[in-house]
C-alpha atoms as a PDB file:
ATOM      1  CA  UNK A   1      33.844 124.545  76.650  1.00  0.00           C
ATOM      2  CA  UNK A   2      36.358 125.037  73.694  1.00  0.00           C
ATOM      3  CA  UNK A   3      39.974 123.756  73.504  1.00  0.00           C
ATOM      4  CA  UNK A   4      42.075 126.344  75.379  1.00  0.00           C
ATOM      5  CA  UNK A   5      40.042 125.834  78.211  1.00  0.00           C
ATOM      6  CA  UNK A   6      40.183 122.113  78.580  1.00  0.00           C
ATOM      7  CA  UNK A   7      43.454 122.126  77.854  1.00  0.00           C
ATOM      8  CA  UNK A   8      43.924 124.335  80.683  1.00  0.00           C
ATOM      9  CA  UNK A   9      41.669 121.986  82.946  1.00  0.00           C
ATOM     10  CA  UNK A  10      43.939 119.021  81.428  1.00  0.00           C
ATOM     11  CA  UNK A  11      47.159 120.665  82.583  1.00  0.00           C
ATOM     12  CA  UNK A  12      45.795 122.126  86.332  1.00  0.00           C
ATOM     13  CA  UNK A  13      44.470 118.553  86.906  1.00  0.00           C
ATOM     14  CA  UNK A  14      47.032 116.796  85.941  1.00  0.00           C
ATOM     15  CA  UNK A  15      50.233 118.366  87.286  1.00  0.00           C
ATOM     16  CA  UNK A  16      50.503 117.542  90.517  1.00  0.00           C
ATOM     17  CA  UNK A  17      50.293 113.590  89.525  1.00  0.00           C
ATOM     18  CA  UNK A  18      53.127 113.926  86.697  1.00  0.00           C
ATOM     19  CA  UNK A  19      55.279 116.399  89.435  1.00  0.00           C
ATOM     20  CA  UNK A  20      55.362 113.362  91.982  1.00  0.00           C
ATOM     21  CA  UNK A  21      55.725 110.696  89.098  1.00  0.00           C
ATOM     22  CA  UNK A  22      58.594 113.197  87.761  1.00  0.00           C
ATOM     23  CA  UNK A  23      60.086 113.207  91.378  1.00  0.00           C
ATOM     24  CA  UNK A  24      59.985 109.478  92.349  1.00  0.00           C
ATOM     25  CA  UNK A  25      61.630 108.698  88.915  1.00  0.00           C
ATOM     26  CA  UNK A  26      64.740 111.452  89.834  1.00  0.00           C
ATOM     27  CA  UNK A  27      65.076 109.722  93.290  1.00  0.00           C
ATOM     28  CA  UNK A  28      64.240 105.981  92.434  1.00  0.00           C
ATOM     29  CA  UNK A  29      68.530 105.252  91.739  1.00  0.00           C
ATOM     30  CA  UNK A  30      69.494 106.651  94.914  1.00  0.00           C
ATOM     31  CA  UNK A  31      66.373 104.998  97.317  1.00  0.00           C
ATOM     32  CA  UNK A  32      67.431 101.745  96.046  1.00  0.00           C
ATOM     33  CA  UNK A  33      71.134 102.075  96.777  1.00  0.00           C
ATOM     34  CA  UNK A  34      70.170 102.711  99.995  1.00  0.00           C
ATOM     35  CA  UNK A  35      67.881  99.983 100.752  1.00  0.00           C
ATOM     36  CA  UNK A  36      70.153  97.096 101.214  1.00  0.00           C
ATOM     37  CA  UNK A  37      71.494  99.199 104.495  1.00  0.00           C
ATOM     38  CA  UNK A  38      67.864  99.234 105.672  1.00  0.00           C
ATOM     39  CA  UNK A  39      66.174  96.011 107.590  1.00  0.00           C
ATOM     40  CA  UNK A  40      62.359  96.711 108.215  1.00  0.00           C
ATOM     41  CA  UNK A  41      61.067 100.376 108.712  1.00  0.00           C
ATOM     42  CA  UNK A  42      58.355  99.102 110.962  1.00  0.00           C
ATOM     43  CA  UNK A  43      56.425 101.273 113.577  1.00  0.00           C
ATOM     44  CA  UNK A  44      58.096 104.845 112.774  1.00  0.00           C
ATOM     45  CA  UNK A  45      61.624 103.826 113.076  1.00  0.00           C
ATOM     46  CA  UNK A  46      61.609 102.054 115.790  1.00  0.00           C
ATOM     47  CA  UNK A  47      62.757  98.894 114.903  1.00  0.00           C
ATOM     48  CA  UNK A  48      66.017 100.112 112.727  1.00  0.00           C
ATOM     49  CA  UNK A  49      67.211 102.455 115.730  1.00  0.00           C
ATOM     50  CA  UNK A  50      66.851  99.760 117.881  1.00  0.00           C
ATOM     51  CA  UNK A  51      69.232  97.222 115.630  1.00  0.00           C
ATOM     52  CA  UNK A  52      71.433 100.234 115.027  1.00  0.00           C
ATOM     53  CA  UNK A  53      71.614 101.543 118.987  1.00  0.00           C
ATOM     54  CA  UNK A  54      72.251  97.453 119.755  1.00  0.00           C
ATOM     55  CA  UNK A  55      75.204  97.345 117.047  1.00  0.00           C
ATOM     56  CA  UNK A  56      76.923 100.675 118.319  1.00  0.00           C
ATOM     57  CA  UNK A  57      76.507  98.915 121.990  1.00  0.00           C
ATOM     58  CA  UNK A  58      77.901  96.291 121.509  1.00  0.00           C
ATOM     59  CA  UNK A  59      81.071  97.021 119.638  1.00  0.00           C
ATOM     60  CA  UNK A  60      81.462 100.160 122.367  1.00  0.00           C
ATOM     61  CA  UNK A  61      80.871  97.037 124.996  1.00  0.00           C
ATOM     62  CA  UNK A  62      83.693  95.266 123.036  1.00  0.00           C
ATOM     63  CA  UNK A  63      86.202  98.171 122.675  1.00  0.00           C
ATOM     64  CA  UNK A  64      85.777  98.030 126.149  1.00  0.00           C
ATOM     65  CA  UNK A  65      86.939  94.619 127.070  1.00  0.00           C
ATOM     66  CA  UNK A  66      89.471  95.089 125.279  1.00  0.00           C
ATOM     67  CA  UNK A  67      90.413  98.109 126.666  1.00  0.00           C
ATOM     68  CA  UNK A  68      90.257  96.607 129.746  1.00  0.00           C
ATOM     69  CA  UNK A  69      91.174  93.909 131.828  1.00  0.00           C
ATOM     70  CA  UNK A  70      87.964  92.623 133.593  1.00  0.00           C
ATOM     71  CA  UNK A  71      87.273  89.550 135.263  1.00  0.00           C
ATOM     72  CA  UNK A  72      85.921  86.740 133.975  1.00  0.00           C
ATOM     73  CA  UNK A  73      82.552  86.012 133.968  1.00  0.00           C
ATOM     74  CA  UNK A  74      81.284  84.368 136.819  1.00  0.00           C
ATOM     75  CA  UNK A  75      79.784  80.827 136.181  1.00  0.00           C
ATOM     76  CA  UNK A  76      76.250  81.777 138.387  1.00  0.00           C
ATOM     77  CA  UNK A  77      75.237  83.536 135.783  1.00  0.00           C
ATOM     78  CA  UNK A  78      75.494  81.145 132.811  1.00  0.00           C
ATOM     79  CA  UNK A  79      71.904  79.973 133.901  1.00  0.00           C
ATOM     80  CA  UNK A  80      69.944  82.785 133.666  1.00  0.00           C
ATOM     81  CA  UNK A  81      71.969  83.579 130.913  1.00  0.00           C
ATOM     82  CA  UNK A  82      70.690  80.236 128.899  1.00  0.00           C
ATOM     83  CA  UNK A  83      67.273  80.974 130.331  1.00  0.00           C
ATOM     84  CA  UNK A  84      67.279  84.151 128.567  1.00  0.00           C
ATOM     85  CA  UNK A  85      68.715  82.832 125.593  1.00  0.00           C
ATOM     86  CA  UNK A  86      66.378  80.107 125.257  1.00  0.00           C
ATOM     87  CA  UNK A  87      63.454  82.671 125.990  1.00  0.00           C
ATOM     88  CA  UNK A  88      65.305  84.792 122.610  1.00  0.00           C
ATOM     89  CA  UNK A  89      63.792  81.944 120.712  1.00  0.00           C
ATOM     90  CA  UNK A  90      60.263  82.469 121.830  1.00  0.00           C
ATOM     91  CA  UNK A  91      60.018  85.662 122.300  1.00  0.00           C
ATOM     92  CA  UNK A  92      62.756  88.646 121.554  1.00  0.00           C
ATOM     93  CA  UNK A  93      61.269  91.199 123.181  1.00  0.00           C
ATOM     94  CA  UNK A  94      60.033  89.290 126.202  1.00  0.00           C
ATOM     95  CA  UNK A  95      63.864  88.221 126.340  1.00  0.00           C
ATOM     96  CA  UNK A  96      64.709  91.899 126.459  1.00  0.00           C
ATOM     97  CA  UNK A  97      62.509  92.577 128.968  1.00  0.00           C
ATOM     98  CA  UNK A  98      63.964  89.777 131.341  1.00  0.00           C
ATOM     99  CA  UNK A  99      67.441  90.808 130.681  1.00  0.00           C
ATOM    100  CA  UNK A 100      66.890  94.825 131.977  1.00  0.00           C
ATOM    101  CA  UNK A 101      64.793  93.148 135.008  1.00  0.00           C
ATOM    102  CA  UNK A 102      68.013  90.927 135.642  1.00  0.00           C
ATOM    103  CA  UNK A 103      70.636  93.723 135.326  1.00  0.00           C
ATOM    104  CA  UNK A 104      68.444  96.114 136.929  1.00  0.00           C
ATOM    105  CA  UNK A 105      67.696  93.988 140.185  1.00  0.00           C
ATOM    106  CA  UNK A 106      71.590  93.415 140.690  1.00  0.00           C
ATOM    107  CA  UNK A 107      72.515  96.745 140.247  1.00  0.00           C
ATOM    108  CA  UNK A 108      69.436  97.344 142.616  1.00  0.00           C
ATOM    109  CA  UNK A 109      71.148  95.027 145.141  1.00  0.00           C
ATOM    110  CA  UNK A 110      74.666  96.152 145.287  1.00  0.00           C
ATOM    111  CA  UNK A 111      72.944  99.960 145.566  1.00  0.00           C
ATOM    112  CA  UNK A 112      70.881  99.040 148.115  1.00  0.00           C
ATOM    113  CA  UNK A 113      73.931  96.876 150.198  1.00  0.00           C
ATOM    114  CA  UNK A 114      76.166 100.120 149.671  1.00  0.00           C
ATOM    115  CA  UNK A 115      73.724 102.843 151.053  1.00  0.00           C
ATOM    116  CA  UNK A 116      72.466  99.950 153.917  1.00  0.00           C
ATOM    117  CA  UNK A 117      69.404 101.029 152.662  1.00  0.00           C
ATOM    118  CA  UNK A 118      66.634  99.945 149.662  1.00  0.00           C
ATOM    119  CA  UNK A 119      67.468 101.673 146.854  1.00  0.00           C
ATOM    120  CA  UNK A 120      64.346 103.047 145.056  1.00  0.00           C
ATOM    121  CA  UNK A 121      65.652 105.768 142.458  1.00  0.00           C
ATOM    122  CA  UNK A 122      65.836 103.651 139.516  1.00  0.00           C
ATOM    123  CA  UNK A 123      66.678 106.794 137.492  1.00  0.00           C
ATOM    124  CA  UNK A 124      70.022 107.483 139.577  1.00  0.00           C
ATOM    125  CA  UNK A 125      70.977 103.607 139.990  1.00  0.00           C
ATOM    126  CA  UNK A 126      73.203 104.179 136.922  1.00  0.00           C
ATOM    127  CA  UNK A 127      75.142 107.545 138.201  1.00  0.00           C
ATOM    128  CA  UNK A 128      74.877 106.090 142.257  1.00  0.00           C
ATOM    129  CA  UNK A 129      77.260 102.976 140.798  1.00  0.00           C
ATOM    130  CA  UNK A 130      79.497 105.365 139.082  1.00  0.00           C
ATOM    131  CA  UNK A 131      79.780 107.123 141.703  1.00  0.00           C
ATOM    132  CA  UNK A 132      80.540 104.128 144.405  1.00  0.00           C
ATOM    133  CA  UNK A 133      83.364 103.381 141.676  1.00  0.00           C
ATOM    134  CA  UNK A 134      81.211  99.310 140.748  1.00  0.00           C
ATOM    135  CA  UNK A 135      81.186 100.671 137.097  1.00  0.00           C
ATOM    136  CA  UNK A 136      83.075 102.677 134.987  1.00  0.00           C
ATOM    137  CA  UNK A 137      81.646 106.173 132.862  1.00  0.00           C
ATOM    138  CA  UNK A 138      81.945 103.648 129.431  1.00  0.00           C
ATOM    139  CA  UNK A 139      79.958 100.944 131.407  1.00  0.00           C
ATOM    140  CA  UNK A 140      77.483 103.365 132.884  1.00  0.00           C
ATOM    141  CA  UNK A 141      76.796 104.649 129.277  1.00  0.00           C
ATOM    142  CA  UNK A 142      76.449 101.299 128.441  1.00  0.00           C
ATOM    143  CA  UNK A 143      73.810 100.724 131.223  1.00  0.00           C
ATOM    144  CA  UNK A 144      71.684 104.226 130.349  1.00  0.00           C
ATOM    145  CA  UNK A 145      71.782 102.357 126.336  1.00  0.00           C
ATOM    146  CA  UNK A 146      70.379  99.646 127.448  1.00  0.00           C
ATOM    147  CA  UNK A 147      67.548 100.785 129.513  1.00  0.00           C
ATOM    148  CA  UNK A 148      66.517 103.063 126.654  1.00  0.00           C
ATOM    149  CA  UNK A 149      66.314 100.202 124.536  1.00  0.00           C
ATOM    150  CA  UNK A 150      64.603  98.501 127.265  1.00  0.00           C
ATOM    151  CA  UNK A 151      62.156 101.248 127.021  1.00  0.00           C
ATOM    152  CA  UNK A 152      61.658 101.121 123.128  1.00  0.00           C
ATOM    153  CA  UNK A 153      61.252  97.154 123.359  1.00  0.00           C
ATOM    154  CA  UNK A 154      58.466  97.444 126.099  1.00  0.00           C
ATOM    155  CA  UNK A 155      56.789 100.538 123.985  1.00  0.00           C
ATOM    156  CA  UNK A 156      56.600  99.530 120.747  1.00  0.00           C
ATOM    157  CA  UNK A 157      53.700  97.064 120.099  1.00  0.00           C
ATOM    158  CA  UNK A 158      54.858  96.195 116.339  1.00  0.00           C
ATOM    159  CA  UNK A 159      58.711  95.716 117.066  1.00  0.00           C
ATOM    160  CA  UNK A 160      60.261  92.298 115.062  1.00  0.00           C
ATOM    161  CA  UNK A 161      63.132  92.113 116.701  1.00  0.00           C
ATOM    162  CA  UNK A 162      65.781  89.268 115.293  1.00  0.00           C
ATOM    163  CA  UNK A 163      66.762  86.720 117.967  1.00  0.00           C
ATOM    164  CA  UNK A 164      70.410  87.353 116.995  1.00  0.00           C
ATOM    165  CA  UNK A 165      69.229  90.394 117.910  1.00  0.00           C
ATOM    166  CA  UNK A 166      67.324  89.804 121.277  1.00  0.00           C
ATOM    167  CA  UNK A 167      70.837  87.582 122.080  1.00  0.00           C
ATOM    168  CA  UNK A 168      72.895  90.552 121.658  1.00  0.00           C
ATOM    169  CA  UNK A 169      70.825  92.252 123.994  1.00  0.00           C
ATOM    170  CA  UNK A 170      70.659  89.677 126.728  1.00  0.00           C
ATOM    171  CA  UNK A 171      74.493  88.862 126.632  1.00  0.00           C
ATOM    172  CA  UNK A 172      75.441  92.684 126.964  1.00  0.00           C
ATOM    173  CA  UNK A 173      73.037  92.744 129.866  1.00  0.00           C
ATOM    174  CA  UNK A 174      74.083  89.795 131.071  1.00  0.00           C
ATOM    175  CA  UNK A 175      77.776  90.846 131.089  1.00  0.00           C
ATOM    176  CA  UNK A 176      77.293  93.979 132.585  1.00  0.00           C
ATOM    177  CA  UNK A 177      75.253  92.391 135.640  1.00  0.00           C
ATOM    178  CA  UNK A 178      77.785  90.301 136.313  1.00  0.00           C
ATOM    179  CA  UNK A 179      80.413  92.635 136.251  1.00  0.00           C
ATOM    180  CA  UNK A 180      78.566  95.032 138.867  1.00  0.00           C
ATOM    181  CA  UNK A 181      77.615  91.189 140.628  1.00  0.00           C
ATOM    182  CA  UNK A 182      81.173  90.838 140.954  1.00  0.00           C
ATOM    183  CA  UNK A 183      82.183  94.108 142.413  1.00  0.00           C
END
């Protein structure tokens, strides 16, 4: 083998490795301005939509309050609230579980009391409360949020979710159950 041709070897070997070296030096400045906006990438994404989706809820669920002038919160439901609280502290996603279980078995019963029979379309519980006027379009986006986030919570095997953020998530439940409780 004479020079040229292991310097040719050298080069086709090696440029690959110095093109991705080249590249992760050109985009190091702008990854790491970007990082402090990032919490945990862990399982695919799941976890940051999840914190995201729960911050956008809740200050739509706020804007809404505001926008509104709803009822207090009934004091019955203070105790499962604190039981699902307490529960954040053990386990956050075992907390968000409960909470959709609670909300959905209220919104269940006042379905099921308005049609005189059981209601059994959990898909359509959302639209059938709209539609008997117990929540509002906002609220019944509101509702559809949190059973998808329901749905990522019970998926995801790897999801850390914070237990300020499980709390978010069981007092927008909470609130929303006892808004359609009170209707």
């Amino acid at each position: 083998m004479d020079a040229l041709t292991f310097a040719a070897e050298i080069t086709k070997a090696s440029a690959w490795p110095t093109a991705v070296v080249l590249i992760a030096l050109m985009i190091r400045k702008p990854v790491t301005e970007l990082l402090p906006f990032l919490r945990t990438l862990k399982y695919k994404g799941i976890e940051l939509e999840f914190s995201r989706e729960l911050a956008q809820l809740k200050s739509d669920a706020s804007e809404n309050e505001s926008a509104s002038s709803q009822k207090p919160e009934p004091a019955s439901s203070s105790a499962p609230n604190q039981r699902l609280l307490k529960l954040a502290a053990i386990s956050t996603s075992a907390a968000v579980l409960e909470a959709w279980a609670e909300l959905e078995s209220v919104a269940i019963a006042v379905a099921s009391a308005m049609s005189n029979d059981v209601f059994k379309n959990h898909l359509a519980l959302g639209s059938y409360l709209l539609q008997c006027k117990v929540i509002s379009e906002k609220q019944l986006a509101v509702f559809n949020r949190l059973r998808a986030l329901r749905n990522m919570a019970a998926q995801a095997i790897d999801l850390n979710l914070s237990e300020t953020e499980a709390r978010t998530y069981v007092e927008l439940a909470s609130a929303l159950a006892a808004h359609i409780r009170g209707k």
